[in-house]
C-alpha atoms as a PDB file:
ATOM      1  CA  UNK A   1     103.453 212.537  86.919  1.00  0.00           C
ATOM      2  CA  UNK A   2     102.716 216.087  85.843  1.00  0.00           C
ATOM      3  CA  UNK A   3      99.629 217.080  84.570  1.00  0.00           C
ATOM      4  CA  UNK A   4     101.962 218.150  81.120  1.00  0.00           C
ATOM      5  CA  UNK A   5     103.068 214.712  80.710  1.00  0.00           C
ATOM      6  CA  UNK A   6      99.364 214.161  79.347  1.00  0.00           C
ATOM      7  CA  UNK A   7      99.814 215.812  76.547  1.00  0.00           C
ATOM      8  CA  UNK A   8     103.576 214.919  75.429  1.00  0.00           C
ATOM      9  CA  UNK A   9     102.122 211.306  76.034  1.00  0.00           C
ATOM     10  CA  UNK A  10      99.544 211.945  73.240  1.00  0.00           C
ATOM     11  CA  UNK A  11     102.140 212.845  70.727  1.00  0.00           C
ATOM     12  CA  UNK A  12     103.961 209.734  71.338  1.00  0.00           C
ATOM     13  CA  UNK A  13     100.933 207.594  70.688  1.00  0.00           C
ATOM     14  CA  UNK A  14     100.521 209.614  67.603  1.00  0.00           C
ATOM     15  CA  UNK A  15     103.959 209.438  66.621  1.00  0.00           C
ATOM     16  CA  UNK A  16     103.673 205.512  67.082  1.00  0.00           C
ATOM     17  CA  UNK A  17     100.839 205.551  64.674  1.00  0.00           C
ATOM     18  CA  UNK A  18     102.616 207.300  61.819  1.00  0.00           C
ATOM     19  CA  UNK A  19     105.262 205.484  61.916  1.00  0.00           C
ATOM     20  CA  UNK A  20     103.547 202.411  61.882  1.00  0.00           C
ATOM     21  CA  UNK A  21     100.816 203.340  59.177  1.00  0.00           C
ATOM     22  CA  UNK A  22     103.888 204.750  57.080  1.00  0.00           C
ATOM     23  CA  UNK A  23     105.457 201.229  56.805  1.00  0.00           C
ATOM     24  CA  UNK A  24     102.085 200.063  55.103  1.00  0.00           C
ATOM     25  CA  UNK A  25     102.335 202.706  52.568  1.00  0.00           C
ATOM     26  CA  UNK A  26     105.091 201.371  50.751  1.00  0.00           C
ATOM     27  CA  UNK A  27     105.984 200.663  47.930  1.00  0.00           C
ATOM     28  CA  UNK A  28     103.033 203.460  47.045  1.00  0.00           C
ATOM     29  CA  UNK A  29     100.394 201.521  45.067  1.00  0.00           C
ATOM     30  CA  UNK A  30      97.419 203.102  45.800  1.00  0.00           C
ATOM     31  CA  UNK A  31      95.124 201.167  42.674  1.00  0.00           C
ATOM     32  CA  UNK A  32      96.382 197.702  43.522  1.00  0.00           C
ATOM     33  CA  UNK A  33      94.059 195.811  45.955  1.00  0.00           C
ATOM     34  CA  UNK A  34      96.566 194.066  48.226  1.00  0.00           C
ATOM     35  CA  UNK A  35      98.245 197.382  48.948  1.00  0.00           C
ATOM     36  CA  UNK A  36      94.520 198.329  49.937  1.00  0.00           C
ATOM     37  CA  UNK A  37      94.139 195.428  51.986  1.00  0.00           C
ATOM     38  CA  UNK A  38      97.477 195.876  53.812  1.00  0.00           C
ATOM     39  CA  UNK A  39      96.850 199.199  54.637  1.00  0.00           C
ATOM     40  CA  UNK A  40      93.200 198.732  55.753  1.00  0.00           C
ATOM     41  CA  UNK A  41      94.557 196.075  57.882  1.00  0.00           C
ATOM     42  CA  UNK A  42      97.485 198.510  59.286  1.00  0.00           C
ATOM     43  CA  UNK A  43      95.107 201.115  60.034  1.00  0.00           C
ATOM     44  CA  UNK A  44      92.073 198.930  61.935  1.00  0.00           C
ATOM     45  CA  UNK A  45      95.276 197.142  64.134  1.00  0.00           C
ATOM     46  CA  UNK A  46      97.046 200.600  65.447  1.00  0.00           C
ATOM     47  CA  UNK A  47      93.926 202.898  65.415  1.00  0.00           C
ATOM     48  CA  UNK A  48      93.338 202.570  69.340  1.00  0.00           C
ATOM     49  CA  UNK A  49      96.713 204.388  69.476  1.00  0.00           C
ATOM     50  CA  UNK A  50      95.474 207.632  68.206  1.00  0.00           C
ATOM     51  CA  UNK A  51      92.303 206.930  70.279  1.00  0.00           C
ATOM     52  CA  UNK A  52      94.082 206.259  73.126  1.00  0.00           C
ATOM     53  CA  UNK A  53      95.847 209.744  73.216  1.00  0.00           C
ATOM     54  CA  UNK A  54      92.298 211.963  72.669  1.00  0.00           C
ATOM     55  CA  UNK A  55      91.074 210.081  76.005  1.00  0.00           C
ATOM     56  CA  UNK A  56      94.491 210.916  77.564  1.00  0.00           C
ATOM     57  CA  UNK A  57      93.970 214.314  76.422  1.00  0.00           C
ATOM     58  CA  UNK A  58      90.511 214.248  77.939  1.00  0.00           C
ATOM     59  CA  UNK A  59      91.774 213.221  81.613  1.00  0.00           C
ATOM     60  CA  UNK A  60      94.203 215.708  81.225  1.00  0.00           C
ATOM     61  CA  UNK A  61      92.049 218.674  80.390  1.00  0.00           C
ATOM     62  CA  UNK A  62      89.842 217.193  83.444  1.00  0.00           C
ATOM     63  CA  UNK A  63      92.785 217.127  85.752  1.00  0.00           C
ATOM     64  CA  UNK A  64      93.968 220.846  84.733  1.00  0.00           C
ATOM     65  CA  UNK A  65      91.353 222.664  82.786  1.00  0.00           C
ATOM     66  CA  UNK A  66      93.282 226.056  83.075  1.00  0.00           C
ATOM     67  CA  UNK A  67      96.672 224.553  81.525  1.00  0.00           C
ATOM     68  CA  UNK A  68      97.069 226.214  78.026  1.00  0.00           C
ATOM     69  CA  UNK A  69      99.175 223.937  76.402  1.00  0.00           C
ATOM     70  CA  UNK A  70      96.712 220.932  77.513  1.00  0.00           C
ATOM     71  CA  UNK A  71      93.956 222.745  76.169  1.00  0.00           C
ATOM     72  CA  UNK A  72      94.719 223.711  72.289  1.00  0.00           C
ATOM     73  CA  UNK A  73      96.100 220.223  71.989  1.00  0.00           C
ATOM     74  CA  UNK A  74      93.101 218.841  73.304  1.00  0.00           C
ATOM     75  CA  UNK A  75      91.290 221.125  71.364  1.00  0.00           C
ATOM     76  CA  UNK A  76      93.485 220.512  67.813  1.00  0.00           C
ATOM     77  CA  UNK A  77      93.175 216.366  68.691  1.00  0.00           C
ATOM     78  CA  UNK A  78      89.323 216.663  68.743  1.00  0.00           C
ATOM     79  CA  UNK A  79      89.260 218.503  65.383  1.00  0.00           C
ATOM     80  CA  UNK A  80      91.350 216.359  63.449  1.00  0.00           C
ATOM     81  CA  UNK A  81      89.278 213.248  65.024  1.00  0.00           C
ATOM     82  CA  UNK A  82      86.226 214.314  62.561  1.00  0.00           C
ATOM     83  CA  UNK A  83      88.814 213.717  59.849  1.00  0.00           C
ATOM     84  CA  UNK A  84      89.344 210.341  61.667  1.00  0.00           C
ATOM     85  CA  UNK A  85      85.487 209.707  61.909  1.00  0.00           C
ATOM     86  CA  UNK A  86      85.361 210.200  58.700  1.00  0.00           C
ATOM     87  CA  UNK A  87      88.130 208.110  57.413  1.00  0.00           C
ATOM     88  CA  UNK A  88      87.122 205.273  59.536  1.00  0.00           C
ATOM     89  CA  UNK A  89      83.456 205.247  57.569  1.00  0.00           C
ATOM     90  CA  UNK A  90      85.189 205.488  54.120  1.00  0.00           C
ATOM     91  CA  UNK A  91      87.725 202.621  55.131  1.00  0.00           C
ATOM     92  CA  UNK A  92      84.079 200.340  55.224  1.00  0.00           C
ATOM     93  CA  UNK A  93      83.322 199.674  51.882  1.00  0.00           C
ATOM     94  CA  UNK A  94      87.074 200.462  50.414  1.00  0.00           C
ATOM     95  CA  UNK A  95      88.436 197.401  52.391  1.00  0.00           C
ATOM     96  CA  UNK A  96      85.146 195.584  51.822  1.00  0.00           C
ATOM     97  CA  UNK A  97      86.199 195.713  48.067  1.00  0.00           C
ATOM     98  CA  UNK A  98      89.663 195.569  48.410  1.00  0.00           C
ATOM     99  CA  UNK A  99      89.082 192.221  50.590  1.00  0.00           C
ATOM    100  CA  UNK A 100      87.132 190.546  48.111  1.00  0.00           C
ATOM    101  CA  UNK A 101      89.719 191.527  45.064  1.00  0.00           C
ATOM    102  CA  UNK A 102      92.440 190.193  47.136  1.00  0.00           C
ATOM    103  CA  UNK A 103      90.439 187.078  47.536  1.00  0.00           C
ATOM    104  CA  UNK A 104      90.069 186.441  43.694  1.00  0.00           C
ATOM    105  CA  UNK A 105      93.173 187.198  43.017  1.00  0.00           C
ATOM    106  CA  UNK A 106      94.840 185.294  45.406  1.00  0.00           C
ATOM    107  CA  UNK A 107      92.667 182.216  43.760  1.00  0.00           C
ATOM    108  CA  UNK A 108      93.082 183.107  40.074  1.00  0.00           C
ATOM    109  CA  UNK A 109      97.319 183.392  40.958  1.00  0.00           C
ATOM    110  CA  UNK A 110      97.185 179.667  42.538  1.00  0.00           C
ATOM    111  CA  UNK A 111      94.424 178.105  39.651  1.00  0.00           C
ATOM    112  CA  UNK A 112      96.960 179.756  37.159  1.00  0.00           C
ATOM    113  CA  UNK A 113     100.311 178.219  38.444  1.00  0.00           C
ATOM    114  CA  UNK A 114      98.661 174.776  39.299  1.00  0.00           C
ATOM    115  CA  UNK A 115      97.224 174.995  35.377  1.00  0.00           C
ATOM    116  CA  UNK A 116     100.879 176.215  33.839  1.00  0.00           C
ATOM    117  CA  UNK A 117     102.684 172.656  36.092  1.00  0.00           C
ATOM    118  CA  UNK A 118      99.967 170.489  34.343  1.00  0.00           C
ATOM    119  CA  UNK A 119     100.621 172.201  30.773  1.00  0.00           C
ATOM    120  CA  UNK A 120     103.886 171.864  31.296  1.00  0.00           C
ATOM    121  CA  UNK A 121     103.927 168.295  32.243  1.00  0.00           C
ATOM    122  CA  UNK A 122     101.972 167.681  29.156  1.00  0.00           C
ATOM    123  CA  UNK A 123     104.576 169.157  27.270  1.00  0.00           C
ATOM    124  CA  UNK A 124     107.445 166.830  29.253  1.00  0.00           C
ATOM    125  CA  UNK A 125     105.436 163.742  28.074  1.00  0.00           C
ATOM    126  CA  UNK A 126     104.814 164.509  24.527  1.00  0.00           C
ATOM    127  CA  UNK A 127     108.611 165.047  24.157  1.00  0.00           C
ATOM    128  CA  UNK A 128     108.797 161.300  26.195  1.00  0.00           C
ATOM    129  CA  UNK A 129     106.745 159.743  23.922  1.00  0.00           C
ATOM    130  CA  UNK A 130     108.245 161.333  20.547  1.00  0.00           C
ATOM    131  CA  UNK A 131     112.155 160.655  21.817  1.00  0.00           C
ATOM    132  CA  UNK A 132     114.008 158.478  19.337  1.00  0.00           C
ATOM    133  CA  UNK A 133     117.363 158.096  21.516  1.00  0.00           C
ATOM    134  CA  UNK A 134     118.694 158.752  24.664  1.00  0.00           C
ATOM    135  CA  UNK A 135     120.422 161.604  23.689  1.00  0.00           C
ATOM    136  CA  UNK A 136     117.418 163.535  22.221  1.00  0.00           C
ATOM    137  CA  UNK A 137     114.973 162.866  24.901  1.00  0.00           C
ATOM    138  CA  UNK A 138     118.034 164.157  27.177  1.00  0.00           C
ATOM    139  CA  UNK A 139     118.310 167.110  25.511  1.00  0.00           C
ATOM    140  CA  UNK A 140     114.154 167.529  25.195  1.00  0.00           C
ATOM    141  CA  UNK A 141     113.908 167.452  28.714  1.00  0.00           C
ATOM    142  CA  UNK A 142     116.895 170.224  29.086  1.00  0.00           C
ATOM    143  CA  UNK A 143     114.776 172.711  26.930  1.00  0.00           C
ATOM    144  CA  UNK A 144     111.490 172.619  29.501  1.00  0.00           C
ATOM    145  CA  UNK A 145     113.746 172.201  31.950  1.00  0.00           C
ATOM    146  CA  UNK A 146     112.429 168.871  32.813  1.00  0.00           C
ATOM    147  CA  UNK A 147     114.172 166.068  35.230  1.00  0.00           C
ATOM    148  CA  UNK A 148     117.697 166.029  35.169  1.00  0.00           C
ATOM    149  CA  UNK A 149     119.051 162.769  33.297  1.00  0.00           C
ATOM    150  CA  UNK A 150     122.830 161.559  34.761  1.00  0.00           C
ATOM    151  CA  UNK A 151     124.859 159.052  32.661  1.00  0.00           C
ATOM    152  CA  UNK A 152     123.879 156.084  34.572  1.00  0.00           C
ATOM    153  CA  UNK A 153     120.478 156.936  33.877  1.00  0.00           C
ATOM    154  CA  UNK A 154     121.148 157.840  29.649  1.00  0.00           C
ATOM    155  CA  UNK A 155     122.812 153.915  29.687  1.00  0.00           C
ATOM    156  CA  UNK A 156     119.514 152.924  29.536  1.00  0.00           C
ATOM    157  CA  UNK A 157     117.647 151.374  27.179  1.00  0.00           C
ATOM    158  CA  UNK A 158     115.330 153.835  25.575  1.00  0.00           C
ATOM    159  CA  UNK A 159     112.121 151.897  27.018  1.00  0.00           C
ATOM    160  CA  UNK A 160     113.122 151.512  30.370  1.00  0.00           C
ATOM    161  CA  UNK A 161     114.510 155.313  30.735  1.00  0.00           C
ATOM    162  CA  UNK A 162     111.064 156.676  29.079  1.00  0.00           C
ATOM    163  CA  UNK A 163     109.586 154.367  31.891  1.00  0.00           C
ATOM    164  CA  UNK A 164     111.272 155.851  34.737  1.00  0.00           C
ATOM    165  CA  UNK A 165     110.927 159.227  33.613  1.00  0.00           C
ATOM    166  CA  UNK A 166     107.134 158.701  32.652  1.00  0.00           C
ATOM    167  CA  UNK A 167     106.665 157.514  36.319  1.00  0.00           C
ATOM    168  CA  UNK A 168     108.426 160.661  37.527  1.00  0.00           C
ATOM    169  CA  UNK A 169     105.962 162.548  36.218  1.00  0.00           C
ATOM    170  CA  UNK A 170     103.313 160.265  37.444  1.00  0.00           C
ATOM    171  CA  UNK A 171     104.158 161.283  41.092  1.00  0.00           C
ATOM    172  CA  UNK A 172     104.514 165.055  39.744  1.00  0.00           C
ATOM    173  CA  UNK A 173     100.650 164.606  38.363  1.00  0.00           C
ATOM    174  CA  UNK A 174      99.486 163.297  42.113  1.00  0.00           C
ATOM    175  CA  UNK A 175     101.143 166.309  43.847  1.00  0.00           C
ATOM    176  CA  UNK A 176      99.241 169.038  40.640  1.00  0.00           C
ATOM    177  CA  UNK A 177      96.094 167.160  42.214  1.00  0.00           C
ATOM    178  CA  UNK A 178      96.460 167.331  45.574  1.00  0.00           C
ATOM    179  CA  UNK A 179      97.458 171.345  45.078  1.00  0.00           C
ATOM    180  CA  UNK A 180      93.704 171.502  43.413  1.00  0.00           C
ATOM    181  CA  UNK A 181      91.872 169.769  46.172  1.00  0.00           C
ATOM    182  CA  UNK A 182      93.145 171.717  48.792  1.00  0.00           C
ATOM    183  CA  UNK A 183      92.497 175.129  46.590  1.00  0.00           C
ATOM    184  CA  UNK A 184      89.481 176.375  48.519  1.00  0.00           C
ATOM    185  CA  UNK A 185      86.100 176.972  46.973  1.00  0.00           C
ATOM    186  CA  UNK A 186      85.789 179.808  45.110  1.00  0.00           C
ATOM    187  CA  UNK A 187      83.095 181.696  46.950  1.00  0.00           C
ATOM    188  CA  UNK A 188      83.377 184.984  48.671  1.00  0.00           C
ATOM    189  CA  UNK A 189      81.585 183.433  51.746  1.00  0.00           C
ATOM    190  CA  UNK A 190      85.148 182.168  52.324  1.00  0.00           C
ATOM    191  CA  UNK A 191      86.872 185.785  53.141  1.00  0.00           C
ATOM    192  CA  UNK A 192      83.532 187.171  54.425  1.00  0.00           C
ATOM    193  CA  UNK A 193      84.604 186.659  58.584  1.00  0.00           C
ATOM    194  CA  UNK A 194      86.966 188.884  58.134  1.00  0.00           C
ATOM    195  CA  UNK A 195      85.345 191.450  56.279  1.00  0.00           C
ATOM    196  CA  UNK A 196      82.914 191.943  58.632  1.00  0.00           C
ATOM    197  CA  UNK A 197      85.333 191.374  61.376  1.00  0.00           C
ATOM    198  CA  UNK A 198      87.372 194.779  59.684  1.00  0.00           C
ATOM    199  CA  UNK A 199      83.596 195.869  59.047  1.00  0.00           C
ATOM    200  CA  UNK A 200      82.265 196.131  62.900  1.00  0.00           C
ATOM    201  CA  UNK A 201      85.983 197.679  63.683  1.00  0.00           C
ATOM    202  CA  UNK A 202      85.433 200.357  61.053  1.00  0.00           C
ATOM    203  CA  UNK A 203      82.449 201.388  62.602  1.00  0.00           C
ATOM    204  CA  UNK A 204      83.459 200.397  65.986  1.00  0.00           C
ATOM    205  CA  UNK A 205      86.219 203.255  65.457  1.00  0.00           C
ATOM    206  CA  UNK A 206      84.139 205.803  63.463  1.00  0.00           C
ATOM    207  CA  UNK A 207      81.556 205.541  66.309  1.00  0.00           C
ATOM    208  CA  UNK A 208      84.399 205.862  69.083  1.00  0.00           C
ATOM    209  CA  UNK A 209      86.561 209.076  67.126  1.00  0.00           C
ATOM    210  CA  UNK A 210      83.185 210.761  66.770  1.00  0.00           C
ATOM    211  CA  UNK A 211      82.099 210.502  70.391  1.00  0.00           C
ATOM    212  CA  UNK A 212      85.444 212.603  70.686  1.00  0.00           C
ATOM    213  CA  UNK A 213      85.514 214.916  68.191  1.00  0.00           C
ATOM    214  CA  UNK A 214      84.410 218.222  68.265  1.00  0.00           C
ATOM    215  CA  UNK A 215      84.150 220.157  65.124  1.00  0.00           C
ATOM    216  CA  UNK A 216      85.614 223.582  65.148  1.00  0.00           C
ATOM    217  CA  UNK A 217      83.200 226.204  66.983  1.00  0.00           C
ATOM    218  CA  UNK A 218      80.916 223.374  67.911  1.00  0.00           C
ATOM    219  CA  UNK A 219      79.493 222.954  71.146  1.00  0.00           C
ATOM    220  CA  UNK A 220      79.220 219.314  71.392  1.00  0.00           C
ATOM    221  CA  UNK A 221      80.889 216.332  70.136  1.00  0.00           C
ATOM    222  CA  UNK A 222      80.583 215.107  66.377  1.00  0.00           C
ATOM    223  CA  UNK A 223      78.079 211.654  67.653  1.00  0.00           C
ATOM    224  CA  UNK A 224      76.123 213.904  69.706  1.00  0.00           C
ATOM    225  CA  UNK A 225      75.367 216.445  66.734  1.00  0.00           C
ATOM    226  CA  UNK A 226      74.357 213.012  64.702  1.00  0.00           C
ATOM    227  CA  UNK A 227      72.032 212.652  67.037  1.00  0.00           C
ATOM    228  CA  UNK A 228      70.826 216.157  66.920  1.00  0.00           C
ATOM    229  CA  UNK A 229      70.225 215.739  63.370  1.00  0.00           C
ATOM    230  CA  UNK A 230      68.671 212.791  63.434  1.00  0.00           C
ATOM    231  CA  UNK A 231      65.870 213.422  66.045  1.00  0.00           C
ATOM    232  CA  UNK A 232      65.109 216.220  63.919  1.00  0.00           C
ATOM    233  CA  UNK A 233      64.767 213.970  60.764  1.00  0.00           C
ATOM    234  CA  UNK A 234      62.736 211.760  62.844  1.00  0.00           C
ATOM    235  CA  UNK A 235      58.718 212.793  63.961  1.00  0.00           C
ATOM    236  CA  UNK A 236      58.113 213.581  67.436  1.00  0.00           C
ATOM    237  CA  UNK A 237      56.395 210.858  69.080  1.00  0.00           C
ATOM    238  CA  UNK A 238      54.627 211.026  72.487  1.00  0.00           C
ATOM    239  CA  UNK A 239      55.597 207.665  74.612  1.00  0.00           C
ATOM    240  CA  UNK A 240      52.230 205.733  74.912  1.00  0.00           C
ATOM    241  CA  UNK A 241      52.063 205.865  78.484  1.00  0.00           C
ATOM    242  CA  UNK A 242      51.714 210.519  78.087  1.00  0.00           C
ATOM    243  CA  UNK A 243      49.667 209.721  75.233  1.00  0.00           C
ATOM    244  CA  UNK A 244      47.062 207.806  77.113  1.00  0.00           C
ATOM    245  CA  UNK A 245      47.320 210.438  80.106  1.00  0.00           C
ATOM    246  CA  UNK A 246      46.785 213.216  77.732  1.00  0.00           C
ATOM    247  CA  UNK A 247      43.283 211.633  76.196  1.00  0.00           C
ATOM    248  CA  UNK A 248      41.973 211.134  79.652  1.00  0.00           C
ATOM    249  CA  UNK A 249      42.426 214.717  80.331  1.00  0.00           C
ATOM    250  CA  UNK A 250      41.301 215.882  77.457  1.00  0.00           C
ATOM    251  CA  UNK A 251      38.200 213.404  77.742  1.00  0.00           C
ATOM    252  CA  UNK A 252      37.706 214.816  81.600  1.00  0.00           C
ATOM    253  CA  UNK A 253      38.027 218.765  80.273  1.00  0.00           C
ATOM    254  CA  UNK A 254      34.997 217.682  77.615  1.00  0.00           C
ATOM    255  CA  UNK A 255      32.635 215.934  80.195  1.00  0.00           C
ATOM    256  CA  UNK A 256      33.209 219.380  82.790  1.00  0.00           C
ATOM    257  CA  UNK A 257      32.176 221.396  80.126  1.00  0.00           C
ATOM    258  CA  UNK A 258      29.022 219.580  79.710  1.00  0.00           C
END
């Protein structure tokens, strides 16, 4: 394969990764937490794409360091991986919060429709009870929309048909139940393995993009000027091992001078 290919295969995998991460961005709601959680999840599934074309890049530019064309994409790829460092480590707590908004939602949506069936049954059974014929608990049960009454069913006696019907709703009351049992507890322990699952990959990523990024005019990569910076912030200490040697001379030099 030439050497060329290298590069044209790094705009595919970037090509692969817009399109992808452009499907999550619609419909465009931005404020609303399940578009946030989509996306997050969009982005932490295809990110090794973009990744995988800066280490293509980098075997390239090791196969052919004098190619040109090689080169300023390798170069260009590097720079906008800081943005892509970056992104990763402000993806942490925005999916973090997104993930645990999408959680309570998704529990107040199914405690609100399982509490609007049991009002609503309510409602069937007080028009049951208050019925004074046939024909107007019929037409009751029309207005909420209630259980469909044929004519075999209106030639009824009036306490027999409010029977059946009450024992409809009987079995309707045991399904409402079961649908509240098997709501699960509302705790945020419940959608925490996957927040720190998307957690560890946002700074799984971060870590990776900056150990390939190079910031423009820089002469190392992004993680190893972190490091710079922190051994700077940190105090020089002496492993104990010199430390120790260092006293004895020291100690030595005092008792010559003596």
């Amino acid at each position: 394969m030439p050497l060329r290919s290298f590069g044209q295969l790094a705009l595919f995998l970037v090509l692969i990764f817009a399109v992808l991460t452009a499907g999550a961005l619609f419909p465009w709601q931005p404020l609303d937490s399940a578009w946030q959680w989509r996306l997050s999840g969009v982005l932490l599934n295809v990110a090794f794409l973009p990744l995988l074309a800066l280490v293509v890049l980098q075997i390239g530019v090791a196969l052919a360091p004098a190619d040109p064309i090689l080169k300023n994409r390798h170069r260009l790829f590097r720079q906008l991986a800081v943005a892509a460092c970056l992104g990763f480590l402000l993806l942490l707590p925005l999916q973090f919060s997104a993930g645990l908004r999408q959680h309570n939602a998704l529990g107040n949506a199914q405690l609100s429709r399982i509490s609007g069936a049991e009002t609503r049954l309510a409602a069937l059974r007080s028009v049951t009870v208050k019925a004074a014929s046939t024909s107007e608990l019929n037409s009751e049960l029309q207005k909420l929309q209630g259980p469909v009454l044929g004519p075999a069913d209106l030639a009824h006696p009036l306490p027999l048909l409010k029977a059946q019907v009450n024992a409809v709703f009987d079995q309707a009351q045991i399904q409402i139940n079961r649908d509240r049992a098997a709501l699960p507890a509302a705790s945020a322990t419940t959608a925490l393995p996957d927040l720190l699952r998307n957690a560890l990959l946002c700074l799984g990523y971060g870590g990776a993009f900056a150990a390939l990024a190079r910031r423009q005019r820089a002469e190392v990569s992004l993680l190893e000027e972190l490091r710079h910076v922190l051994r700077r912030l940190n105090p020089i200490r002496l492993p104990r091992s010199e430390a120790s040697s260092q006293a004895q001379q020291l100690r030595r030099l005092g008792g010559d001078e003596r």
